[in-house]
N, C-alpha and C. Protein backbone atom coordinates (compact mmCIF):
# COMPACT_ATOMS: atom_id res chain seq x y z
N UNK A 1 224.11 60.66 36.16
CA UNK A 1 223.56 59.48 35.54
C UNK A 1 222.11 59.25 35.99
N UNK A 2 221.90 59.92 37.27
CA UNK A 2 220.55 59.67 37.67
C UNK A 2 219.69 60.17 37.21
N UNK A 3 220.07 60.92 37.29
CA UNK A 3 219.09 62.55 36.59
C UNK A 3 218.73 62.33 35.24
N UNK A 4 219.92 61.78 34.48
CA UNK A 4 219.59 61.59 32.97
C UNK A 4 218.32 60.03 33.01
N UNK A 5 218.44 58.72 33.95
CA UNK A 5 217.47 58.24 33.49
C UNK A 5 215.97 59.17 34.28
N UNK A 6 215.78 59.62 35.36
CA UNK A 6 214.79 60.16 35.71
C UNK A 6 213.98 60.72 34.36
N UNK A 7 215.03 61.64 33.96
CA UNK A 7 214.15 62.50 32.31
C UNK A 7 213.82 61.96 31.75
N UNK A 8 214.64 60.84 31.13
CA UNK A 8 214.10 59.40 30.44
C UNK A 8 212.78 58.68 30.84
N UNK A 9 212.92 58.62 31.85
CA UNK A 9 211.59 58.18 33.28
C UNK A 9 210.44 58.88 32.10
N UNK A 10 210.70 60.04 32.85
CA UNK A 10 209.40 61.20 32.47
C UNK A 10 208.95 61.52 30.91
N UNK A 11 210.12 61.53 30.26
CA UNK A 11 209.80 61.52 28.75
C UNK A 11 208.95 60.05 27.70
N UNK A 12 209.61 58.95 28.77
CA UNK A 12 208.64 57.55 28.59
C UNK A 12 207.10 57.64 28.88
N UNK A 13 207.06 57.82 30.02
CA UNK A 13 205.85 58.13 30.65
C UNK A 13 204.84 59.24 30.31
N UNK A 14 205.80 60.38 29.79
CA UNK A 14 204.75 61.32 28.85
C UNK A 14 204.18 61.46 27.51
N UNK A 15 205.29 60.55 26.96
CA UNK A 15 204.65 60.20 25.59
C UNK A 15 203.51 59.85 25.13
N UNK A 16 203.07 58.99 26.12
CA UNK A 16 201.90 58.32 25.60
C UNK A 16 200.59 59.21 26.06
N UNK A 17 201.05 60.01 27.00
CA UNK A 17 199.99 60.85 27.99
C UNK A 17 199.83 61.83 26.45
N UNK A 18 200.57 62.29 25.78
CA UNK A 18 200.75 64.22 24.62
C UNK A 18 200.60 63.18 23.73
N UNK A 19 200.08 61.78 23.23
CA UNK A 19 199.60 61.36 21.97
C UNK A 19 198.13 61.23 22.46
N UNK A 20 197.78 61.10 23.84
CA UNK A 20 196.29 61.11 24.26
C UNK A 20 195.95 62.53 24.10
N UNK A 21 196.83 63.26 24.07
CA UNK A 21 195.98 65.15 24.60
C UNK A 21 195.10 65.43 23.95
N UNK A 22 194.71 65.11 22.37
CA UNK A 22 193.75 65.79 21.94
C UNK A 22 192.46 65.42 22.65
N UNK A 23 191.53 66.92 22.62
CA UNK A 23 190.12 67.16 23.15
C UNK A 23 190.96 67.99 25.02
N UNK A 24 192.20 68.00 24.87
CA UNK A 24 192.30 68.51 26.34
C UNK A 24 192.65 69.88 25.96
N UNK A 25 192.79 70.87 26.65
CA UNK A 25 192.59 72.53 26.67
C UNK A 25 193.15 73.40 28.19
N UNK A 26 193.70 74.59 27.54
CA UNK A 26 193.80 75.22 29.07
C UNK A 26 193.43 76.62 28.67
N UNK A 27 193.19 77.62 29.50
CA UNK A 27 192.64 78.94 29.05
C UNK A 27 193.10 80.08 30.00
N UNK A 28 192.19 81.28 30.25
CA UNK A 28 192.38 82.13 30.84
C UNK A 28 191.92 83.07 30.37
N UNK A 29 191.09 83.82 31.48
CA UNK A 29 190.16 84.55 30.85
C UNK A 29 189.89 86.18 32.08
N UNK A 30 189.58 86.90 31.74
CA UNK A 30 189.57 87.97 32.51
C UNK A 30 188.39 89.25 32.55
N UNK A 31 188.05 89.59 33.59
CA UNK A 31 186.33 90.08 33.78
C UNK A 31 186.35 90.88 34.69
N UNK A 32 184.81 90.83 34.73
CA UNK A 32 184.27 91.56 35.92
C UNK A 32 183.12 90.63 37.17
N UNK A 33 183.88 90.38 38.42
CA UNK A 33 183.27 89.78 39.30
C UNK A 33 182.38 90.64 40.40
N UNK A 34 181.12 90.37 40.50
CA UNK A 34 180.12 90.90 41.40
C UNK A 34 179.84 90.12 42.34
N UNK A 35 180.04 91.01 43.52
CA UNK A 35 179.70 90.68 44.48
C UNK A 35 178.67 91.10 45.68
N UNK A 36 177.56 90.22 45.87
CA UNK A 36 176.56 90.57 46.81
C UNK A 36 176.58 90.11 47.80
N UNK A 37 176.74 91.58 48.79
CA UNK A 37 176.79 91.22 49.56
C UNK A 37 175.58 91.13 50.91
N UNK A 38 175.30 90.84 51.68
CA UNK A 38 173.78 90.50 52.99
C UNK A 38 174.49 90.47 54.10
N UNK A 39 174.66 91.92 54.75
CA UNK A 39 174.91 91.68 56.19
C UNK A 39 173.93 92.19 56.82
N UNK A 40 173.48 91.60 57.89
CA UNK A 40 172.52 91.84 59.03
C UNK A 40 171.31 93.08 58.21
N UNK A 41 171.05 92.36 56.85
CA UNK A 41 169.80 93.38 56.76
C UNK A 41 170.34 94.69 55.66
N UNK A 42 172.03 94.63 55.88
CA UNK A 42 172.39 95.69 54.80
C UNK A 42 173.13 94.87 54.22
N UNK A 43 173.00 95.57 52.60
CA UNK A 43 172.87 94.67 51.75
C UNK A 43 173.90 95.61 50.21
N UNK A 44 174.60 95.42 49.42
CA UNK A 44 175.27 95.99 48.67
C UNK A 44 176.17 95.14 47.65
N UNK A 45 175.95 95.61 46.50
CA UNK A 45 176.76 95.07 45.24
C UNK A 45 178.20 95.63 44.94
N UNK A 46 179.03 94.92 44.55
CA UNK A 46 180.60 95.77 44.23
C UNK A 46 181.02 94.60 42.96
N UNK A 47 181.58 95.62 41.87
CA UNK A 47 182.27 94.51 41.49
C UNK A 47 184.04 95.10 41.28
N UNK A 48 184.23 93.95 40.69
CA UNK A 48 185.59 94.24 40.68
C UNK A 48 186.64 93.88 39.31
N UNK A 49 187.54 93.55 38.92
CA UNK A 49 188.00 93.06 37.81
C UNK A 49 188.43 92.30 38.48
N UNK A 50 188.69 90.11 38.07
CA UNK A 50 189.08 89.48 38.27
C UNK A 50 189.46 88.74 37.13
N UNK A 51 190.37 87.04 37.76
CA UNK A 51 190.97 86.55 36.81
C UNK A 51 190.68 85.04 36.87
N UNK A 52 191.03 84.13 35.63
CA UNK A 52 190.73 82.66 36.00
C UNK A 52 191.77 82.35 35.16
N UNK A 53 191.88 80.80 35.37
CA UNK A 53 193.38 79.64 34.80
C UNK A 53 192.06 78.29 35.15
N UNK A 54 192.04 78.04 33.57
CA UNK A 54 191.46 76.67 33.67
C UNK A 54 192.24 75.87 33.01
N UNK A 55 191.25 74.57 32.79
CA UNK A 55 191.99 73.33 31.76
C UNK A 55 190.50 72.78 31.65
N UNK A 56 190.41 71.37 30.70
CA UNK A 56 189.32 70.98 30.44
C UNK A 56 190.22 69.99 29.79
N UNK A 57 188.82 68.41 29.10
CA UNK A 57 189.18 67.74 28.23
C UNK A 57 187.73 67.50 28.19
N UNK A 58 187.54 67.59 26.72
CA UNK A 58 186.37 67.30 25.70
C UNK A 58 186.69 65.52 25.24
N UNK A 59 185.91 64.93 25.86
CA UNK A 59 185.76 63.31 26.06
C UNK A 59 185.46 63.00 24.53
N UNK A 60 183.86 63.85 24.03
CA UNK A 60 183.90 64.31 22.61
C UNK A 60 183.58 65.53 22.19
N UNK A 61 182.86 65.89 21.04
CA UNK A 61 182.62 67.26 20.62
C UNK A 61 181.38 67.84 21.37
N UNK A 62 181.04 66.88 21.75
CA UNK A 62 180.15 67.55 22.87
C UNK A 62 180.12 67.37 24.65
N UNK A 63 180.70 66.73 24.76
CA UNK A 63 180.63 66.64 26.44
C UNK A 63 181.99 66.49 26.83
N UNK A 64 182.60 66.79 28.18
CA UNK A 64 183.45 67.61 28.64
C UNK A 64 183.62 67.50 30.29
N UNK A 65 184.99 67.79 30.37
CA UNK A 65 184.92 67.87 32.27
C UNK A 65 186.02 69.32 31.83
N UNK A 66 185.59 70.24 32.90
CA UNK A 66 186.61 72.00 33.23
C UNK A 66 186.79 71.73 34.88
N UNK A 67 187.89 71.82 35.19
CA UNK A 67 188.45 72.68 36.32
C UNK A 67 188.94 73.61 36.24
N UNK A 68 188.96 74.75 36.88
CA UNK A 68 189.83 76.04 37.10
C UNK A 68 189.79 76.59 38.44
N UNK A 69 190.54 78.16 38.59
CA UNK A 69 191.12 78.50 39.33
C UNK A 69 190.27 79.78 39.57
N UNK A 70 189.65 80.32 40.38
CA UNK A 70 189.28 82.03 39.94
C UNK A 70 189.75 82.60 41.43
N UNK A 71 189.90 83.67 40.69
CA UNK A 71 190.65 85.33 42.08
C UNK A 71 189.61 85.79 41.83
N UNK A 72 188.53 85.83 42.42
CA UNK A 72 187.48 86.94 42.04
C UNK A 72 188.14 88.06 43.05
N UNK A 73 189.18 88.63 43.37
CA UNK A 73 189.58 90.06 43.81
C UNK A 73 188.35 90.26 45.00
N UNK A 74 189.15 91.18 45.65
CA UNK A 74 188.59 92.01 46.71
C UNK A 74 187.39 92.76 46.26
N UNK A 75 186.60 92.89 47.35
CA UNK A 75 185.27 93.92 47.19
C UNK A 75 185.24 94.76 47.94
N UNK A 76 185.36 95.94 48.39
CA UNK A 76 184.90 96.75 49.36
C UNK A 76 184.07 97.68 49.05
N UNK A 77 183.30 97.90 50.73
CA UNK A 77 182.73 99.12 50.93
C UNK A 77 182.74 99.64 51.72
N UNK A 78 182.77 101.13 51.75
CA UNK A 78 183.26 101.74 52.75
C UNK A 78 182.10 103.21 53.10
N UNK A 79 182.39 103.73 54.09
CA UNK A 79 181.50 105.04 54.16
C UNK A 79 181.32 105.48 55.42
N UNK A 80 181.47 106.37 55.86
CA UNK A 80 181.18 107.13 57.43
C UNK A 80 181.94 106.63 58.56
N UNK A 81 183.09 106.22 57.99
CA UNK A 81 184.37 105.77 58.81
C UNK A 81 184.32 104.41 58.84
N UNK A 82 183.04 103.33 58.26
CA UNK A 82 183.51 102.08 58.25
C UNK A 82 183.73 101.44 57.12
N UNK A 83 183.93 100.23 57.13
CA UNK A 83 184.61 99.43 55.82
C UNK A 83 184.51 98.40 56.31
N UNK A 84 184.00 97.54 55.34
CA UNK A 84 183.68 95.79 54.68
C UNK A 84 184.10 95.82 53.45
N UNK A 85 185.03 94.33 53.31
CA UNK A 85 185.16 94.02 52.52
C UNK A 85 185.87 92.48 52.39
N UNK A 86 185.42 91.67 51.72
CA UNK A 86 185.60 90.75 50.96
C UNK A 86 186.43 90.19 49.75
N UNK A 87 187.26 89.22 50.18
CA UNK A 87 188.41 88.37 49.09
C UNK A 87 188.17 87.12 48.36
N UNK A 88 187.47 86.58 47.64
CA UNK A 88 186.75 85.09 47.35
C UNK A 88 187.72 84.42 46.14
N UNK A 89 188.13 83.48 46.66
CA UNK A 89 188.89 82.92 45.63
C UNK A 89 187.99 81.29 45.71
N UNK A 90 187.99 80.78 44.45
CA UNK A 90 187.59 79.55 44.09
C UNK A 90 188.04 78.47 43.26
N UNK A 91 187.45 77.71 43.28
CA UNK A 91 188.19 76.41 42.62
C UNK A 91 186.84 75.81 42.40
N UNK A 92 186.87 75.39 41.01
CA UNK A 92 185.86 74.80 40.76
C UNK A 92 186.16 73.36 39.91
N UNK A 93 184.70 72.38 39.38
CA UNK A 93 184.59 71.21 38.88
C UNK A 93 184.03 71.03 38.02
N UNK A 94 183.66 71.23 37.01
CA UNK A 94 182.09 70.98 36.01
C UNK A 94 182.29 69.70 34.77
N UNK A 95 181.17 69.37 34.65
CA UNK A 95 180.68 68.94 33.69
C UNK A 95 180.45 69.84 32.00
N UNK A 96 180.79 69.76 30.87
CA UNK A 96 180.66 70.97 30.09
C UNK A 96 179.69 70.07 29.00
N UNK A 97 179.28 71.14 28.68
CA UNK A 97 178.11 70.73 27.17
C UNK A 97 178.73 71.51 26.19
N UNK A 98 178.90 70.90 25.09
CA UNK A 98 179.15 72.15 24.00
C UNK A 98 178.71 71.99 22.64
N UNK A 99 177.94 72.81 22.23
CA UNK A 99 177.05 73.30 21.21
C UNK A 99 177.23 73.30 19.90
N UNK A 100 178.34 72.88 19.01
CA UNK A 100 178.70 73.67 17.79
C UNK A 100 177.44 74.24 16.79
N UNK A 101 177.76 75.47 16.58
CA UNK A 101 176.97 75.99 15.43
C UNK A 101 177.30 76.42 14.48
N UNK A 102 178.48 76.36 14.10
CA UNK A 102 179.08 76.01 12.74
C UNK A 102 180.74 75.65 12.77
N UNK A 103 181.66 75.51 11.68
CA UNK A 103 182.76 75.47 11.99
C UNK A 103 184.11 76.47 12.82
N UNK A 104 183.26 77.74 13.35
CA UNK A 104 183.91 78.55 14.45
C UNK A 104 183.25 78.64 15.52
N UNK A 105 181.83 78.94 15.65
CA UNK A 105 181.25 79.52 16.72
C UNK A 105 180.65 78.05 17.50
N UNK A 106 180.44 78.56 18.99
CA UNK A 106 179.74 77.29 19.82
C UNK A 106 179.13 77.90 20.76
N UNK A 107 178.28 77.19 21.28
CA UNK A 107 177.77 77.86 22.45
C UNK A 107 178.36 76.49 23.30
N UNK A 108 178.32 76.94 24.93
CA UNK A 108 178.62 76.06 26.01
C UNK A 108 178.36 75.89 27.36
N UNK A 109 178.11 74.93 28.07
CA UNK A 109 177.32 75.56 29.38
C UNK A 109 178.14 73.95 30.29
N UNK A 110 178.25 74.93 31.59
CA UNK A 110 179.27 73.92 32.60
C UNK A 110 178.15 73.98 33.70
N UNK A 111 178.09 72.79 34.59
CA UNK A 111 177.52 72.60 35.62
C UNK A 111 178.32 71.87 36.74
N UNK A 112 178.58 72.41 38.00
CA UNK A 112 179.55 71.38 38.74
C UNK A 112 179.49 71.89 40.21
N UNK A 113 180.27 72.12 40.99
CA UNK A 113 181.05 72.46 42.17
C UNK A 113 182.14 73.31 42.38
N UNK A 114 181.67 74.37 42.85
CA UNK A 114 182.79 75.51 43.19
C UNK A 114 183.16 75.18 45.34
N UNK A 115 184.71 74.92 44.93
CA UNK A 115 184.78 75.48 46.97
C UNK A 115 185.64 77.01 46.76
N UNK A 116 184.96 77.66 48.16
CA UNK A 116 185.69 79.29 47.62
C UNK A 116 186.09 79.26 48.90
N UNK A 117 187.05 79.91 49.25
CA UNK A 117 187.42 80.86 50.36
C UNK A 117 187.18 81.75 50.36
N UNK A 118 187.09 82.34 51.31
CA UNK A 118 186.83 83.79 51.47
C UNK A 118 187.11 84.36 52.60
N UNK A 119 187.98 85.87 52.59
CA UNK A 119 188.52 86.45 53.78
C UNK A 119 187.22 87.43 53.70
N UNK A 120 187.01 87.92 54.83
CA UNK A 120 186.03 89.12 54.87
C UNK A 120 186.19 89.92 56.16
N UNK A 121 186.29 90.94 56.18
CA UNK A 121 187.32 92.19 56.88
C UNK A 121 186.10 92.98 57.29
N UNK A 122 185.80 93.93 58.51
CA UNK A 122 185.26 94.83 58.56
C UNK A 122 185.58 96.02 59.55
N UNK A 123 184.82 97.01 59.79
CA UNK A 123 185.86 97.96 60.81
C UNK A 123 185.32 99.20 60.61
N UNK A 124 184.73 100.04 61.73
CA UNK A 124 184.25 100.95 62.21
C UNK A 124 184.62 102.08 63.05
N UNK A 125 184.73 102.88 63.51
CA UNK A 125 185.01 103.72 64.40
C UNK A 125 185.29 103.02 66.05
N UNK A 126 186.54 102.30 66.59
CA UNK A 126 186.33 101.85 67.67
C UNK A 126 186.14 99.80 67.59
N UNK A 127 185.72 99.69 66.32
CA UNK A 127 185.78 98.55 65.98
C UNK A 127 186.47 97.61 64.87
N UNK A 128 187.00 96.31 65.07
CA UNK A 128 187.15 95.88 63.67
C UNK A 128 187.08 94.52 64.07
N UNK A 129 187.16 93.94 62.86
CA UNK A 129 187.08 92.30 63.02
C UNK A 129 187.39 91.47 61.35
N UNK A 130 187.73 90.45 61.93
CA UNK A 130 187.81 89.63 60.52
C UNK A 130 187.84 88.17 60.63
N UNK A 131 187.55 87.26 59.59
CA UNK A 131 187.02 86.06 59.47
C UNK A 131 187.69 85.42 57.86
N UNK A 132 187.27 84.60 57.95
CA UNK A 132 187.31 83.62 57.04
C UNK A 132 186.36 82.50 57.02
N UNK A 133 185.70 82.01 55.47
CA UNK A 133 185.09 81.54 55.40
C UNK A 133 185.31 79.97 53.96
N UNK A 134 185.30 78.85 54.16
CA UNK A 134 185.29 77.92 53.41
C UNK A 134 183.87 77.43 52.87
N UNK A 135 183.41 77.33 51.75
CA UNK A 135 182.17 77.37 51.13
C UNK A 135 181.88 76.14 50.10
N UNK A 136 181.46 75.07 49.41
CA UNK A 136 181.05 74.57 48.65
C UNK A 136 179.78 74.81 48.15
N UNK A 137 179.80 74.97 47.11
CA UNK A 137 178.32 75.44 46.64
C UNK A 137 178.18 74.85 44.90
N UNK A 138 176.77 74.81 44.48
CA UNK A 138 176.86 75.04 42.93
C UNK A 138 177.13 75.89 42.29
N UNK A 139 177.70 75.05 40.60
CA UNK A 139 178.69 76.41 39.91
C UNK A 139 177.86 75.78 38.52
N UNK A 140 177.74 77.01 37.84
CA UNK A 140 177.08 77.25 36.68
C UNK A 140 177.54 78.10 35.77
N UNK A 141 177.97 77.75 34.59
CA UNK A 141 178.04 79.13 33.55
C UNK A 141 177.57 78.36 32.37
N UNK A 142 177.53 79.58 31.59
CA UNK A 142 177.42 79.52 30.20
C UNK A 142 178.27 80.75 29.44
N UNK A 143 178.35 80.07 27.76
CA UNK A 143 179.01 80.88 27.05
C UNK A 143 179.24 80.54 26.12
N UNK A 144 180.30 81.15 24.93
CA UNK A 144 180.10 81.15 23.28
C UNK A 144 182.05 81.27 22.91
N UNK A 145 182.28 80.19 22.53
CA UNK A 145 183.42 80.69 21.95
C UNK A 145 183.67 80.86 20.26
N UNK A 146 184.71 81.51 19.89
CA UNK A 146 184.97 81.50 18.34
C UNK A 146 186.20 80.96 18.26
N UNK A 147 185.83 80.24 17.17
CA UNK A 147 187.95 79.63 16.89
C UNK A 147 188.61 80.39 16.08
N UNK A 148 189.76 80.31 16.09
CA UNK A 148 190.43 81.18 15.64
C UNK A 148 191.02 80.10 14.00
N UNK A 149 191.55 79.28 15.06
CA UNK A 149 191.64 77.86 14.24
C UNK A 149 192.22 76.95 14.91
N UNK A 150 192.70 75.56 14.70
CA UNK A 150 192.78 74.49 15.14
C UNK A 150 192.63 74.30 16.76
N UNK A 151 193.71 75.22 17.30
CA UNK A 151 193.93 75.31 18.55
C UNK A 151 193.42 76.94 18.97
N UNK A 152 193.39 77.50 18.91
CA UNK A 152 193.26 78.70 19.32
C UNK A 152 192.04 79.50 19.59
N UNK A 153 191.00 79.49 20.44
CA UNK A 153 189.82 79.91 20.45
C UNK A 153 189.45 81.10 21.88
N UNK A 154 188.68 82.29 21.17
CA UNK A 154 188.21 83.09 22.08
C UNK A 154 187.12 82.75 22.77
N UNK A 155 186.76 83.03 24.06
CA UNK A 155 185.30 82.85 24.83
C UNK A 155 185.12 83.72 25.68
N UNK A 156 183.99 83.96 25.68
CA UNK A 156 183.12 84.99 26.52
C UNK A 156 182.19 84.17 27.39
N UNK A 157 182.04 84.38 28.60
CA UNK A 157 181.28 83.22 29.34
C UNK A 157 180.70 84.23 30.67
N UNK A 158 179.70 83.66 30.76
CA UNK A 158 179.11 84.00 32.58
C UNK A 158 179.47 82.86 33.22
N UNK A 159 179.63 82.77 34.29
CA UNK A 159 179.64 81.56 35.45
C UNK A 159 179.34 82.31 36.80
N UNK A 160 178.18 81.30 37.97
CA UNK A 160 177.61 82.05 38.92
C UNK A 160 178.52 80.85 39.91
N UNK A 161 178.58 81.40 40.91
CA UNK A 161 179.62 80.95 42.28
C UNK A 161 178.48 80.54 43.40
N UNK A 162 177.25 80.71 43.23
CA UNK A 162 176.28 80.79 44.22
C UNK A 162 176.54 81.51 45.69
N UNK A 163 176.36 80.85 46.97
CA UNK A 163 176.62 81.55 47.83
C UNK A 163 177.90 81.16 47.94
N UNK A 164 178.64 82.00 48.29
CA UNK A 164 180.58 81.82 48.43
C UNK A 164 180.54 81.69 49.98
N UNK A 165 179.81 82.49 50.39
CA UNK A 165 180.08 82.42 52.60
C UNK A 165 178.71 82.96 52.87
N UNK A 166 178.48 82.01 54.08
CA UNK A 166 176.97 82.62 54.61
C UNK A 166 177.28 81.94 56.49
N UNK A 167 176.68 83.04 56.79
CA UNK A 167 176.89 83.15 58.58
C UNK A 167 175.82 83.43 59.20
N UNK A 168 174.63 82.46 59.59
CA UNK A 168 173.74 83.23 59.87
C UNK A 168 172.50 83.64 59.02
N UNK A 169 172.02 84.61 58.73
CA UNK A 169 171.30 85.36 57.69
C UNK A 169 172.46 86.48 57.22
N UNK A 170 173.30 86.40 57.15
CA UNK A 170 174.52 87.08 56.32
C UNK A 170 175.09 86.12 55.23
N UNK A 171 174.97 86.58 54.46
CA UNK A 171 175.77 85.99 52.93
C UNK A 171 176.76 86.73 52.05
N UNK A 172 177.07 85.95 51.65
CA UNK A 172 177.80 86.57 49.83
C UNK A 172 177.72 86.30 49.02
N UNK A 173 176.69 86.28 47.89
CA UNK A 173 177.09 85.61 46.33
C UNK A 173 178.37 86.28 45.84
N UNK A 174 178.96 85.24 44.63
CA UNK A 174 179.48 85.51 43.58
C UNK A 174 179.03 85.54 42.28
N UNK A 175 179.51 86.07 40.96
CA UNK A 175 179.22 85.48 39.71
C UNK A 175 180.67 86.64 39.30
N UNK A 176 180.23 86.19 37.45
CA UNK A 176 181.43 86.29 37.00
C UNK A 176 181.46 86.04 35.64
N UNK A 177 181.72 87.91 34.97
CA UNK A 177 181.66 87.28 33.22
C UNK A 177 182.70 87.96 33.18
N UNK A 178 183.82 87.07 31.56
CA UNK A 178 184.64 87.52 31.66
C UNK A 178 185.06 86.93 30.34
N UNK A 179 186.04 87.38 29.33
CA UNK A 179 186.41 87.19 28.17
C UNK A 179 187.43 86.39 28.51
N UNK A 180 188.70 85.79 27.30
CA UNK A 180 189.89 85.28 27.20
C UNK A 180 190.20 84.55 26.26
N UNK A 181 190.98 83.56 26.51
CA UNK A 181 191.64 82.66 25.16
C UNK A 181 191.88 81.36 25.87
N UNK A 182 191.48 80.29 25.26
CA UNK A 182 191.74 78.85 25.20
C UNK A 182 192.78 78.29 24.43
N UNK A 183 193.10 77.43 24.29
CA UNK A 183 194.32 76.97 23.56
C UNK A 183 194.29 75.18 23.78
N UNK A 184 193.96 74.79 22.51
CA UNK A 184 193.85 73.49 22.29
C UNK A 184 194.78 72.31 22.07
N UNK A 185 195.16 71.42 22.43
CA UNK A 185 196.41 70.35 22.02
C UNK A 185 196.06 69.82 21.50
C-alpha cells in the first residue's frame, strides 16, 4: 500500500515537471580528445577517442543552460623504458547561444565552467609515481547541429577544457571535438 501511494507521490509530482519539458534535451556525443601535455620543459600531444552525456534546457530559441559529463580517456606516452600518462574526466556548466539558420541547421556556442579530475601516472627505469589532480577552469565550445525533426538532432561541436591540472610550470590542457545525437522533449 505504501509503495503504491509513493508512485502516486512521484507520478503527481512529475506531471507537471514532463508538461514543463519542452526546450529541455539530453545527448551524447563521441570524438577525439587532445591532450597537451608540459612537463618540466617536455612537452607532447596525444589524443585519444572519448565520450560525453549531457542535458540542456533552451529557456528560448536562443539562449540556454548545458551540463554534461566527459571521459576524455587516458593519454599516454611512453619511450626508452618510461611512461606518462594521463586520465581527465570532467563535468561541466555553460551558458548556450544558439543560432538558427534555417529550419534544420544552427550554429551554437557554450561558455561556462568545467571541474576535471585528473589521475596522472608516470614511471621510469627505477622510478614511478602518481598523483591526482582537481581543476576548475573555463569551458568553451562551439558547434552546428542538423535536425532530423522535431526531436531528433545531430551535432558536431569543439569544446576546449582549458588547463585540466597544472603543478608548478607543468600543465595539461584539454579540448575536444566530437559528433553525436541530441534528443528533444
Amino acid at each position: 500500500m505504501k509503495k503504491t501511494i509513493f508512485i502516486a507521490m512521484i507520478a503527481a509530482l512529475a506531471a507537471p515537471l514532463a508538461a514543463q519539458a519542452e526546450g529541455a534535451y539530453i545527448g551524447g556525443n563521441v570524438g577525439r580528445a587532445e591532450q597537451k601535455v608540459n612537463v618540466e620543459g617536455y612537452s607532447f600531444k596525444e589524443s585519444t577517442t572519448a565520450w560525453k552525456l549531457y542535458g540542456g534546457y533552451n529557456y528560448t530559441q536562443n539562449f540556454g543552460v548545458e551540463a554534461g559529463f566527459a571521459d576524455l580517456r587516458e593519454a599516454e606516452k611512453s619511450g626508452n623504458g618510461a611512461r606518462i600518462a594521463s586520465e581527465p574526466k570532467s563535468i561541466y556548466l555553460a551558458a548556450t547561444g544558439t543560432l538558427p539558420l534555417n529550419e534544420q541547421f544552427a550554429l551554437f556556442g557554450k561558455v561556462g565552467v568545467a571541474t576535471t579530475h585528473v589521475k596522472v601516472t608516470g614511471s621510469a627505469p627505477g622510478f614511478s609515481a602518481s598523483g591526482s589532480d582537481n581543476r576548475t577552469s573555463p569551458y568553451i565550445g562551439v558547434g552546428a547541429s542538423f535536425a532530423l525533426n522535431k526531436n531528433v538532432s545531430f551535432v558536431a561541436e569543439y569544446e576546449n577544457f582549458g588547463k585540466i591540472a597544472k603543478d608548478g610550470g607543468s600543465h595539461i590542457k584539454a579540448d575536444f571535438v566530437s559528433a553525436g545525437v541530441r534528443y528533444a522533449f
